[in-house]
Protein backbone atom coordinates (compact mmCIF):
# COMPACT_ATOMS: atom_id res chain seq x y z
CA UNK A 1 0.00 0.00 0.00
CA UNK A 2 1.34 3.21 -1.03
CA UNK A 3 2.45 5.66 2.14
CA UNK A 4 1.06 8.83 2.55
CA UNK A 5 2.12 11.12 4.96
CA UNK A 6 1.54 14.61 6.26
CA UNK A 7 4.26 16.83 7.91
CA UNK A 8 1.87 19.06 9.96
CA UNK A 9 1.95 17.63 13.62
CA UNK A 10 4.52 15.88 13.39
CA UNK A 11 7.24 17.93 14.96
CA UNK A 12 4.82 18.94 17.91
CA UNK A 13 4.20 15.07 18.11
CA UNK A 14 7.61 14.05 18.93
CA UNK A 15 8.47 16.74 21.17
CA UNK A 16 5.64 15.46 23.71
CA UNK A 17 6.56 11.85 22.87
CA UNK A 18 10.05 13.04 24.33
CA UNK A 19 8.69 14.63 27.38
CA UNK A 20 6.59 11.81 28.38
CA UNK A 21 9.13 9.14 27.93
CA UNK A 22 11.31 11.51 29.99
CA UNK A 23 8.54 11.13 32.65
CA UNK A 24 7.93 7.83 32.06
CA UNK A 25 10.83 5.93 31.45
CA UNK A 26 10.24 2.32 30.26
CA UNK A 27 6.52 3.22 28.98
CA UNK A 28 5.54 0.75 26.24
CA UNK A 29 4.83 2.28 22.52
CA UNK A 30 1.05 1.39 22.23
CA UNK A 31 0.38 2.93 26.60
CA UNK A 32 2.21 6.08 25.43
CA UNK A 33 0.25 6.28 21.47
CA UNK A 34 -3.07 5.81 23.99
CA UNK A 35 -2.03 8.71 26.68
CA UNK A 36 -0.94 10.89 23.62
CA UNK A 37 -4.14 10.28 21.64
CA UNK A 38 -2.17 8.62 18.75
CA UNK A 39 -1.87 5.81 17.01
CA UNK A 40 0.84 3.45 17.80
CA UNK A 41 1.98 3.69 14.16
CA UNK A 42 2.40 7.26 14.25
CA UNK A 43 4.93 7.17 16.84
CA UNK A 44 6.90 5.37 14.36
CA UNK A 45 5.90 7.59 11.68
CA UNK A 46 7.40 10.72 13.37
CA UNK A 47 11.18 9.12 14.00
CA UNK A 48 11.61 7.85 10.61
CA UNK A 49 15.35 8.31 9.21
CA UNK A 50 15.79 8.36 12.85
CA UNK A 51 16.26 5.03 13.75
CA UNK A 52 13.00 3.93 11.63
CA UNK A 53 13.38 3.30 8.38
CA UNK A 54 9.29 3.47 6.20
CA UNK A 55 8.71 0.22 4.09
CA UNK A 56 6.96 -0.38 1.17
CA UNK A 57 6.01 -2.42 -1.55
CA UNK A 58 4.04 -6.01 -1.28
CA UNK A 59 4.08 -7.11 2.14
CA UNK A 60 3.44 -10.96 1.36
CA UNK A 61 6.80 -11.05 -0.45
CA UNK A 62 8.69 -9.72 2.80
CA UNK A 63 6.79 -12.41 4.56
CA UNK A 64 7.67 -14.81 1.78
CA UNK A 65 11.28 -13.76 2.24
CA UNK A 66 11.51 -14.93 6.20
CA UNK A 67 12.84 -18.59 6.12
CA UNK A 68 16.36 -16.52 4.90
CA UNK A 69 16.47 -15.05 7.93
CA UNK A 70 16.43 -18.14 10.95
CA UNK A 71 15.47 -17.61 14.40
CA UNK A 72 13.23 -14.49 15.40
CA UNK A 73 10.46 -13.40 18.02
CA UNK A 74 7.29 -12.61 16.58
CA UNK A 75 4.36 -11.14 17.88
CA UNK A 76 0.90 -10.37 17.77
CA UNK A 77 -1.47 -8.85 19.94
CA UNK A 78 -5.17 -7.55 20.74
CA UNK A 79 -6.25 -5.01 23.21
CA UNK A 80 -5.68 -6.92 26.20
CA UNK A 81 -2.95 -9.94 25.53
CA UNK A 82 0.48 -10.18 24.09
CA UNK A 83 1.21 -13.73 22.48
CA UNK A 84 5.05 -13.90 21.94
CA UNK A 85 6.73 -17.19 20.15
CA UNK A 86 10.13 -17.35 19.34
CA UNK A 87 11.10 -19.79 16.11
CA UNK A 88 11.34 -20.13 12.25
CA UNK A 89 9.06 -19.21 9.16
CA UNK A 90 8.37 -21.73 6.73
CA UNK A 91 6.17 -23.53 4.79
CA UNK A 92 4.44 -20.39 3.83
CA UNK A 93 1.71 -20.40 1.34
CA UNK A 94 -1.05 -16.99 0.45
CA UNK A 95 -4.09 -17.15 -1.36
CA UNK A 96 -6.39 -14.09 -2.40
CA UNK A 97 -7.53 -13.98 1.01
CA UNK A 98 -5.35 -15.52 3.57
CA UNK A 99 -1.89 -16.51 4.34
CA UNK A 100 -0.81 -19.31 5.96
CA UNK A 101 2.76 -20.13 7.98
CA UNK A 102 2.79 -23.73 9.50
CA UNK A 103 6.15 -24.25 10.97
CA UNK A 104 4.76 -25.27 14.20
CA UNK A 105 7.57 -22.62 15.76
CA UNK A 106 5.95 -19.87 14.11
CA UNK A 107 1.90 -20.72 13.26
CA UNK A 108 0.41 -18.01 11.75
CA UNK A 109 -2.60 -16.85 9.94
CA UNK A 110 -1.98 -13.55 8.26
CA UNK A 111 -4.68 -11.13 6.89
CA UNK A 112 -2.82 -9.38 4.72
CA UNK A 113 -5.25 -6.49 3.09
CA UNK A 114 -5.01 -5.21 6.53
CA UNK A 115 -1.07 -4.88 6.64
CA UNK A 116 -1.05 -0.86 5.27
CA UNK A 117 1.75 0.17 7.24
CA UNK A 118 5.31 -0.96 8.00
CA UNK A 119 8.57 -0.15 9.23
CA UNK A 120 12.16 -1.35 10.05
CA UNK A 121 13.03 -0.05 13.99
CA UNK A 122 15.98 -0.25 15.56
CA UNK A 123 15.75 1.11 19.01
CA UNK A 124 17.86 1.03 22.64
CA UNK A 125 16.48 -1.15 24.84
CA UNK A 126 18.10 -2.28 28.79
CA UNK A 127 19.94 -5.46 26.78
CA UNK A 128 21.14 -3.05 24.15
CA UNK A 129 20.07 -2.66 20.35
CA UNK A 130 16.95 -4.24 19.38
CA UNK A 131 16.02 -4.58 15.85
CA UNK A 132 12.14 -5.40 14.57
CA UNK A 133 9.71 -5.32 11.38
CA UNK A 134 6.53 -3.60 12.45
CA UNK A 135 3.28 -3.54 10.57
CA UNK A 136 0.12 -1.21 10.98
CA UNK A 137 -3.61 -1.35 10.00
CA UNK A 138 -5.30 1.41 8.41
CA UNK A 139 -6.14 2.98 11.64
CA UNK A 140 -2.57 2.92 12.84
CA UNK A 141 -2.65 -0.18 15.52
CA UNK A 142 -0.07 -2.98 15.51
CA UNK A 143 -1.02 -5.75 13.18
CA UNK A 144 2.26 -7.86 13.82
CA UNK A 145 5.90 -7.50 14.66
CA UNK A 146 9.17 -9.79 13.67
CA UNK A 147 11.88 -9.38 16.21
CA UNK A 148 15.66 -10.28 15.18
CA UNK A 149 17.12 -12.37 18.74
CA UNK A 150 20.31 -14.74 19.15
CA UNK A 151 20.42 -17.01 16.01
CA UNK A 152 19.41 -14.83 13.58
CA UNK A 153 20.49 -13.83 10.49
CA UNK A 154 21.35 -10.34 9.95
CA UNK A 155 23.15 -10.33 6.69
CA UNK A 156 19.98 -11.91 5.16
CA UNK A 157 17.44 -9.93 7.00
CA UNK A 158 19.72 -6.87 5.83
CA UNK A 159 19.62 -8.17 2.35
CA UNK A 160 15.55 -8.70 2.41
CA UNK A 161 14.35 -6.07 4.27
CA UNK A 162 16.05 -3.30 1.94
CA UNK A 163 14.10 -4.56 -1.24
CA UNK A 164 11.27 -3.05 0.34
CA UNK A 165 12.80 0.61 1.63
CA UNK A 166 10.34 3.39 0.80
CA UNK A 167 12.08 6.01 -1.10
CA UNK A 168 9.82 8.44 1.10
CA UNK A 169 11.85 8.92 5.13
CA UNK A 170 10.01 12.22 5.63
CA UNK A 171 9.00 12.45 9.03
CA UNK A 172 5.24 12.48 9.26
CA UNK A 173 2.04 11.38 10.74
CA UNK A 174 0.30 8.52 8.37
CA UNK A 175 -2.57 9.46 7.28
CA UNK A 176 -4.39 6.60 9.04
CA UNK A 177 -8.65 5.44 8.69
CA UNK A 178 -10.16 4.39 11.11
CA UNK A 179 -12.33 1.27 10.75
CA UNK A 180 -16.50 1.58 11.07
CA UNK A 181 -17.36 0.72 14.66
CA UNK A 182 -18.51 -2.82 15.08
CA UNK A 183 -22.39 -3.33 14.73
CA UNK A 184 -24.20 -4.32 17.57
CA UNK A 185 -25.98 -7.38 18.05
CA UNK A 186 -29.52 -8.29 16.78
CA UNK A 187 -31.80 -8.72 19.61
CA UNK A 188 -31.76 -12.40 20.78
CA UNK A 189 -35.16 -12.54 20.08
CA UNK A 190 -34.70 -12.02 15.99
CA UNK A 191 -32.40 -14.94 16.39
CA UNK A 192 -33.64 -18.43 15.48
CA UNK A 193 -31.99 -20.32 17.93
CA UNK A 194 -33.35 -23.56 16.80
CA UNK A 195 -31.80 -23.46 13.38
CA UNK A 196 -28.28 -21.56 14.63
CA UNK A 197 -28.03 -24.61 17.12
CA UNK A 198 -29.02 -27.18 14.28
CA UNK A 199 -26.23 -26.18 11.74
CA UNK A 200 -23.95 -26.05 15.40
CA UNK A 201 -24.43 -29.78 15.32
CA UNK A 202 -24.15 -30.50 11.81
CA UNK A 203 -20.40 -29.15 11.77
CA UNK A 204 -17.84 -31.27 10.08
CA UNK A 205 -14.98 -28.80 10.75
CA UNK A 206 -14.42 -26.34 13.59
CA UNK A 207 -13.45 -23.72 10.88
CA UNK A 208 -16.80 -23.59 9.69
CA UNK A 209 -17.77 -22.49 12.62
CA UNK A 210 -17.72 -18.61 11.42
CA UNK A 211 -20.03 -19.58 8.39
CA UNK A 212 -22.81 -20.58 11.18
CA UNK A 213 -22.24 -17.27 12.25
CA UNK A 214 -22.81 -15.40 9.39
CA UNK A 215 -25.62 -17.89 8.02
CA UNK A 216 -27.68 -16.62 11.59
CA UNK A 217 -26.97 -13.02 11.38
CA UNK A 218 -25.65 -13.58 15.52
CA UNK A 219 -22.55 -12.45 17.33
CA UNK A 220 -20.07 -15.07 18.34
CA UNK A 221 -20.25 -13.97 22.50
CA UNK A 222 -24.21 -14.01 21.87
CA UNK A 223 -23.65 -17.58 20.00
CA UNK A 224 -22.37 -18.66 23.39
CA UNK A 225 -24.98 -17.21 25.37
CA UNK A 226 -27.57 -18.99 23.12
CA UNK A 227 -25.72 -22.57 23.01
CA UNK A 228 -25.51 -22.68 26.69
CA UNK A 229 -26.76 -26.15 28.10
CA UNK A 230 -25.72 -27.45 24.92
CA UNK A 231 -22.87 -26.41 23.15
CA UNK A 232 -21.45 -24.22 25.64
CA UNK A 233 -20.93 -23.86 29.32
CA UNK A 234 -19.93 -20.81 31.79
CA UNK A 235 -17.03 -21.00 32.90
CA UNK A 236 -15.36 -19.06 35.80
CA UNK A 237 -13.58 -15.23 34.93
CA UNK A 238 -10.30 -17.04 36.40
CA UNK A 239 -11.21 -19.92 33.64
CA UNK A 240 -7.64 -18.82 31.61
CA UNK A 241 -5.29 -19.03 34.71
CA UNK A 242 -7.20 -22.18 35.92
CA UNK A 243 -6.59 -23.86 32.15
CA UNK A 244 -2.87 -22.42 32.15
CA UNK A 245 -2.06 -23.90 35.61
CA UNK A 246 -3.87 -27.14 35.33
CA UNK A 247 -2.00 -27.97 31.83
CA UNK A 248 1.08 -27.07 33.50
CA UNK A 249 0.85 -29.15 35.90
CA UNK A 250 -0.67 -32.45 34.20
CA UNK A 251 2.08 -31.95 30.79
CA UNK A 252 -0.92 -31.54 28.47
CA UNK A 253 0.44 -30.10 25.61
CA UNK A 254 -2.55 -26.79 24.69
CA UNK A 255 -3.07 -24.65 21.54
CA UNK A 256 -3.58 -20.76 22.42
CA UNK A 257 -4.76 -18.48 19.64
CA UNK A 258 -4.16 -14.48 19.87
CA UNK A 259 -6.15 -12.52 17.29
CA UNK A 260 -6.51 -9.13 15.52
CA UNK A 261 -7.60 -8.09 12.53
CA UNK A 262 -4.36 -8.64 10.38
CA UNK A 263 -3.27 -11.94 12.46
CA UNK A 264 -4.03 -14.61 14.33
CA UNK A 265 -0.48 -16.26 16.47
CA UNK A 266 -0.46 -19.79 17.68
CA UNK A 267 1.38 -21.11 20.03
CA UNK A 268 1.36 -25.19 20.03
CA UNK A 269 2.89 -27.37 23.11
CA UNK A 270 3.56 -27.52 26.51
CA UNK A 271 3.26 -24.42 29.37
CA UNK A 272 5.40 -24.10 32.09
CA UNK A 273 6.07 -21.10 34.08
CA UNK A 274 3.25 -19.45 34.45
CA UNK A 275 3.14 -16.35 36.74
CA UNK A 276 0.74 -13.04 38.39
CA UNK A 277 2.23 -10.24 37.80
CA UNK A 278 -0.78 -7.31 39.18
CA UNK A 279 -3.09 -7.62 36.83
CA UNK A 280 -1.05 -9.02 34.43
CA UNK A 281 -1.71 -13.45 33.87
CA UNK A 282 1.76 -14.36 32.07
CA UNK A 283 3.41 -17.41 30.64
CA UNK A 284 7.23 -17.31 30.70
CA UNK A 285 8.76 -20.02 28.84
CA UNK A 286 12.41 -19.84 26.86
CA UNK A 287 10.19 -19.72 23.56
CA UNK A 288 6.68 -18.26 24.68
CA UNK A 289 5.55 -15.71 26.17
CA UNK A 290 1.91 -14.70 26.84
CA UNK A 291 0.72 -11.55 28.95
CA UNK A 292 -2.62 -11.40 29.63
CA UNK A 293 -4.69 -8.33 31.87
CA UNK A 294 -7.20 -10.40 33.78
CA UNK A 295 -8.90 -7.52 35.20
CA UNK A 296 -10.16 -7.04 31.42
CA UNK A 297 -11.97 -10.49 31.25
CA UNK A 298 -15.73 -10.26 31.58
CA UNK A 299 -17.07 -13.29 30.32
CA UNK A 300 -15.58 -17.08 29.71
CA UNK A 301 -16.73 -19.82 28.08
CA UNK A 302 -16.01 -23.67 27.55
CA UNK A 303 -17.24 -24.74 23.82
CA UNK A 304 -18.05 -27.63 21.86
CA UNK A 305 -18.02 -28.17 18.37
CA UNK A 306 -18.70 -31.27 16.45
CA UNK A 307 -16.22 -32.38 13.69
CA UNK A 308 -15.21 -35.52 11.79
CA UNK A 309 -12.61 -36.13 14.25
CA UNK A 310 -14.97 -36.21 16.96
CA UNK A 311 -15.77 -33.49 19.31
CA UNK A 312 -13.35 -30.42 19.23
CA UNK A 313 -13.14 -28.31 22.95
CA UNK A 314 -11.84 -24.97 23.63
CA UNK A 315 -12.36 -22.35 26.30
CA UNK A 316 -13.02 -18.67 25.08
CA UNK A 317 -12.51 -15.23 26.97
CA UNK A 318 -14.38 -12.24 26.28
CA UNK A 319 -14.25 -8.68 27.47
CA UNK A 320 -16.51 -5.73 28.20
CA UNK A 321 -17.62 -5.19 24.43
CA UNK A 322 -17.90 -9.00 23.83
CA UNK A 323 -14.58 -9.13 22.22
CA UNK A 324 -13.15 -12.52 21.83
CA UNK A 325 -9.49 -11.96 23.66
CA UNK A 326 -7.68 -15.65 23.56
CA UNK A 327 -9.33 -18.66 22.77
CA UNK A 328 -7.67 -22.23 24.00
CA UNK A 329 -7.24 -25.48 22.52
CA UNK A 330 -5.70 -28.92 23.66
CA UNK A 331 -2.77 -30.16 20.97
CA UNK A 332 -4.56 -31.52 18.19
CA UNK A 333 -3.71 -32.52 14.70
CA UNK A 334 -6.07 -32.86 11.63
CA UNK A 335 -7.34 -36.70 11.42
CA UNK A 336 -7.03 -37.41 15.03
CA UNK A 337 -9.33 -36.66 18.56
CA UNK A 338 -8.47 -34.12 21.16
CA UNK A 339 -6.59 -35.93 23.77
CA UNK A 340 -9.20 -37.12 26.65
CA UNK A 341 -7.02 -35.42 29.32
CA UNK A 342 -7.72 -32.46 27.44
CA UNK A 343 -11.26 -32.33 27.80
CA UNK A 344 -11.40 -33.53 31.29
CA UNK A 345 -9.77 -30.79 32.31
CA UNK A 346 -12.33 -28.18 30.09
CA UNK A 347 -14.79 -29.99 31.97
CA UNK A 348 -13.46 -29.65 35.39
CA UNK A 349 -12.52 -26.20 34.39
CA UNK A 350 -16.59 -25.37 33.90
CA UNK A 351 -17.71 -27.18 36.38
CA UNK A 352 -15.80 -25.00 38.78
CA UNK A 353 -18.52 -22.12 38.26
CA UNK A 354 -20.39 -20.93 41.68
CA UNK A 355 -23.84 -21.87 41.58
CA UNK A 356 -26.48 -18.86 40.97
C-alpha cells in the first residue's frame, strides 16, 4: 500500500513523545500512542530516518522472504494480551484472502489487506540494540511484529528487508482510517436459535464455525450465550489461569490463539512457568511468552463443536464489548481426537462455576 504522509503535527508530536518518555521511562509504545491520543503507528511515523526506516512495496513477499532469515520473536497482539513465540518461518503459502505459515515454531494466519503500514526499527532497549519489522492497520494499531534475537540472520534480514525501503523517510504522521465501529448485536429474540443450534451440530470442521455465524446473522459472544446447556458452558472469569495452571501441571500439551484483525499467532505445546504479575496473567517459557490483563476479562466460556474427528473443545474469553481476547485449545492434529485429558480438564474447568 502506497504511504502517505503529512508533515503538519509531526514535529509537535515528537516533542511530547520526548517529554513523556522523559517522565515515564520504560513506557511501552502502544500505553504512550493511547495517553498521547495517537496511534501506535504514528509514533513510528514521526522518527523515521531516525532510527526507523518506512517500508513499502508487497508485504506478502517480505513475509515470503523470512525462512532466509532463521530464528526471530514474533508477535501479535489484541487489546488486552500479548502472544510472543520465538522460532522459524516456513512452509508459507497466500491465497487471495489468507496466508498461511505452518512451521509449528511460528503458526500463523496472516490477513494481509489489513497490513497498510510498515517499518524497520531499531531502538535502545536495557539489553542493548533491538532490531524489529513492524506492521500497521489502516487505523494505525499494531497488526504484527518480527523481532531479530540470538540465532538470527542479519546479513539476510539486511539483504531482504532493503528490497522493500520506501524512497519516502520524511517524518510524518500517516494518514491513518479508522475502521467503522462494530455493529451491535440483533436482539436475541430475531435470532432463530433452533436453526443456529441445528447447523452447530451439523459441523464437520471447527473452521466452519464462522459460516454458522454469518448464516444466523448472531454475534459469536451471543452464539455462546444462546448454546448454553448445549454447546457451551460458563465458565469461571479465572477460567484462563485455571486452564494455564492445570496444563502445567498435568504436561498436556494446549493450543492458544491471539487474534486481531491482520493476524491470528499460535502457540502449540507444553506451558510451564506461568506467573501473576498485578493484573497481568503471564506465561514465561524460553520460547513463549503470553501476557494477559485479567482484570479485562468479563465473560468465559467452555465450547463444543462437532467435527469428523470427533468433538473439538476450547475455552473462550471475552471482554466488556464481547470481544473474543484468547481462545484455547488442547494439541490436536487434523485426522485425530483431542486428547481425553484435554477435555477432562475443560470440563473440570466449567464445572468450577459458583452456583447462581
Amino acid at each position: 500500500m502506497t504511504i502517505e504522509t503529512i508533515d503538519a503535527g509531526a514535529a509537535d508530536l515528537a516533542q511530547r513523545l520526548d517529554s513523556l518518555k522523559a517522565a515515564n521511562p520504560g513506557m511501552r509504545a502502544r500505553d504512550a500512542a493511547a495517553e498521547l491520543g495517537v496511534s501506535e503507528c504514528a509514533l513510528l511515523a514521526i522518527r523515521c530516518g531516525s532510527g526507523v526506516t518506512r517500508l513499502a512495496g508487497d508485504f506478502k513477499a517480505l513475509i515470503q522472504g523470512m525462512p532466509a532469515v532463521g530464528r526471530v520473536m514474533v508477535l501479535t497482539r489484541n487489546e488486552h494480551v500479548v502472544h510472543e513465540r520465538h522460532g522459524e518461518f516456513g512452509k508459507i503459502g497466500f491465497n487471495s484472502h489468507v496466508g498461511i505459515v505452518l512451521n509449528e515454531t511460528v503458526d500463523l494466519r496472516i490477513f494481509i489487506k489489513h497490513w497498510a503500514f510498515g517499518f524497520r526499527v531499531e531502538e535502545a532497549v536495557r539489553s542493548g540494540m533491538r532490531t524489529s519489522l513492524q506492521f500497521f492497520d489502516r487505523a494505525g494499531d499494531a497488526v504484527h511484529k518480527i523481532y531479530l534475537v540470538d540465532g538470527s540472520k542479519r546479513d539476510a534480514f539486511d539483504s531482504l528487508v532493503e528490497t522493500f525501503v520506501s524512497a519516502d523517510q520524511t517524518p510524518g504522521l500517516p494518514k491513518t482510517v479508522p475502521y467503522p465501529e462494530n455493529k451491535a448485536d440483533k436482539p436475541d429474540s430475531a435470532i432463530d436459535r433452533a436453526a443456529m443450534l441445528a447447523e452447530w451440530s451439523d459441523l464437520k470442521d471447527p473452521h466452519d464455525f464462522r459460516k454458522v455465524l454469518s448464516n444466523h446473522g448472531v454475534g459469536r459472544h451471543q452464539a455462546m450465550r444462546l448454546a448454553e446447556g448445549r454447546f457451551t458452558e460458563r465458565a469461571p472469569l479465572t477460567a484462563m489461569s485455571d486452564v494455564l495452571h492445570l496444563a502445567a501441571s498435568r504436561k498436556i500439551p494446549i493450543m492458544v490463539f491471539v487474534a486481531n484483525r491482520g493476524c491470528i499467532q499460535i502457540h502449540s505445546g507444553l506451558v510451564e512457568n506461568i506467573k501473576k504479575m498485578g493484573d497481568w496473567l503471564n506465561v514465561l517459557d524460553p520460547d513463549f511468552n503470553l501476557h494477559l490483563r485479567e482484570d479485562r476479562i468479563t465473560d468465559a466460556f467452555i465450547v463444543r463443536k462437532p467435527s469428523d474427528d470427533g468433538t473439538i473443545t476450547s475455552l473462550e474469553i471475552y471482554d466488556a464489548d464481547n470481544e473474543l481476547i484468547v481462545t484455547v485449545f488442547g494439541l490436536r492434529k487434523p485426522g485425530n481426537q483431542e486428547l481425553e485429558a484435554w477435555r477432562n480438564l475443560a470440563s473440570e474447568v466449567a464445572a468450577a462455576v459458583p452456583a447462581a
